[in-house]
Protein backbone atom coordinates (compact mmCIF):
# COMPACT_ATOMS: atom_id res chain seq x y z
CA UNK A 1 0.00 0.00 0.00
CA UNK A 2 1.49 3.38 -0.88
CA UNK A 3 1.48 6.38 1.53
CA UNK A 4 -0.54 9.51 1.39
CA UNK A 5 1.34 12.84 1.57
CA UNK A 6 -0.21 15.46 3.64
CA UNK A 7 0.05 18.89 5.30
CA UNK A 8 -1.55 19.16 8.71
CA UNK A 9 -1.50 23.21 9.79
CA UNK A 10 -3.18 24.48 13.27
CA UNK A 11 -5.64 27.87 12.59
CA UNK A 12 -7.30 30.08 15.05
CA UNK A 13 -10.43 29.43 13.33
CA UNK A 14 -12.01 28.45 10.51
CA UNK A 15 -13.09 31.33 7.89
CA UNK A 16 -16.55 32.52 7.80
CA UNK A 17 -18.22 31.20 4.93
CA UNK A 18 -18.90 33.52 1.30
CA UNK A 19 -21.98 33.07 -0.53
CA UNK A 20 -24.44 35.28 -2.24
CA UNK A 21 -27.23 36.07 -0.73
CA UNK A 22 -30.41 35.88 -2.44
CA UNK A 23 -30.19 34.95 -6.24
CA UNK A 24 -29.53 36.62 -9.40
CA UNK A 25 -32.71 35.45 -10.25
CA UNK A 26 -34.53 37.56 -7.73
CA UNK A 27 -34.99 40.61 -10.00
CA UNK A 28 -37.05 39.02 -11.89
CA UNK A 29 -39.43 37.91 -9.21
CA UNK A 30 -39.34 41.48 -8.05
CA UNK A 31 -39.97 42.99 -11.30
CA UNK A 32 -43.11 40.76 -11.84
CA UNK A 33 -44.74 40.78 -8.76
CA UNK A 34 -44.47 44.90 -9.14
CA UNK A 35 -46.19 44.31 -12.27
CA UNK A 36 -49.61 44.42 -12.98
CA UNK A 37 -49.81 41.97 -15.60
CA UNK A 38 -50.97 38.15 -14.52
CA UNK A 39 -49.27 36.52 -16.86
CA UNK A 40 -45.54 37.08 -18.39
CA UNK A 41 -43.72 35.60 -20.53
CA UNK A 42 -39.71 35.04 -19.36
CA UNK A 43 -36.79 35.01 -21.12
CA UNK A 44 -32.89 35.05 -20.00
CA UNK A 45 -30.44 34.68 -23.30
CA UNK A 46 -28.42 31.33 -23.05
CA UNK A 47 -30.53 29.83 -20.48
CA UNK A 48 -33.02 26.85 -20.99
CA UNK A 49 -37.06 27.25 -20.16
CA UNK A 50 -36.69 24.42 -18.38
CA UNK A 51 -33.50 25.49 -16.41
CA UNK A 52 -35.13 28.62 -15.72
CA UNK A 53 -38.33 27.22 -14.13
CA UNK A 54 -36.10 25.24 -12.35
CA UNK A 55 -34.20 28.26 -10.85
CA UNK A 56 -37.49 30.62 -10.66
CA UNK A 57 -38.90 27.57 -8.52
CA UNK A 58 -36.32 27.42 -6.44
CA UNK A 59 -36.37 31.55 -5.55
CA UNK A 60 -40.66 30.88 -5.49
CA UNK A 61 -40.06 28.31 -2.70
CA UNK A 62 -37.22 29.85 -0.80
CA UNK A 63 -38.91 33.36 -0.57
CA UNK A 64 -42.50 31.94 0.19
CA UNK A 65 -44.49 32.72 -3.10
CA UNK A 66 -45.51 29.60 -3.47
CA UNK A 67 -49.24 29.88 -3.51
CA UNK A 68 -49.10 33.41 -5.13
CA UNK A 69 -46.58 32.23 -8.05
CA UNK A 70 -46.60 29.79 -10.50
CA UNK A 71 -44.20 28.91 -13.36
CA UNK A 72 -44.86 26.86 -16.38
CA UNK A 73 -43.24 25.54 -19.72
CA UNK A 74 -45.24 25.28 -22.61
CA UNK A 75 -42.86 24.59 -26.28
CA UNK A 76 -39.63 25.66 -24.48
CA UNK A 77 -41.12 29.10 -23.62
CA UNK A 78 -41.44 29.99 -19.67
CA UNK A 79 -44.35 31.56 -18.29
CA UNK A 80 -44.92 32.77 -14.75
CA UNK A 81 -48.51 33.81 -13.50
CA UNK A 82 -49.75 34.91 -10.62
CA UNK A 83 -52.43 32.39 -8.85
């Protein structure tokens, strides 16, 4: 069996973590629920409709819209309404 090699170095503490908050997604939730249209049609260039419901879901969920938003898919176009 051959050894590992390895570096073992003590720390004060461990660094605090770096992450976005929110998403970059978030605008357009924002922009549509200021809107006054019910129904939208979305678009991001070089993004999927299915990738983007995904994503939009995701944001819907994690910022509690789920009963007031809803995103569909119909012939790779996205849609979001409002319920």
């Amino acid at each position: 069996m051959s050894e590992v090699k390895f570096d073992l170095k003590p720390v004060k503490r461990k660094p605090s973590r770096k992450y976005r908050k929110g998403s970059k997604y978030d605008p357009i939730l924002d922009q549509f629920v200021e809107a006054t249209e019910p129904l939208v049609e979305v678009t991001v260039p070089g993004r999927d409709a299915n990738y983007l419901r995904t994503q939009l879901n995701k944001r819907i969920e994690a910022r509690r819209l789920k009963g007031t938003l809803k995103t569909s898919v119909v012939n790779n176009v996205l849609y979001l309404e409002k319920v």
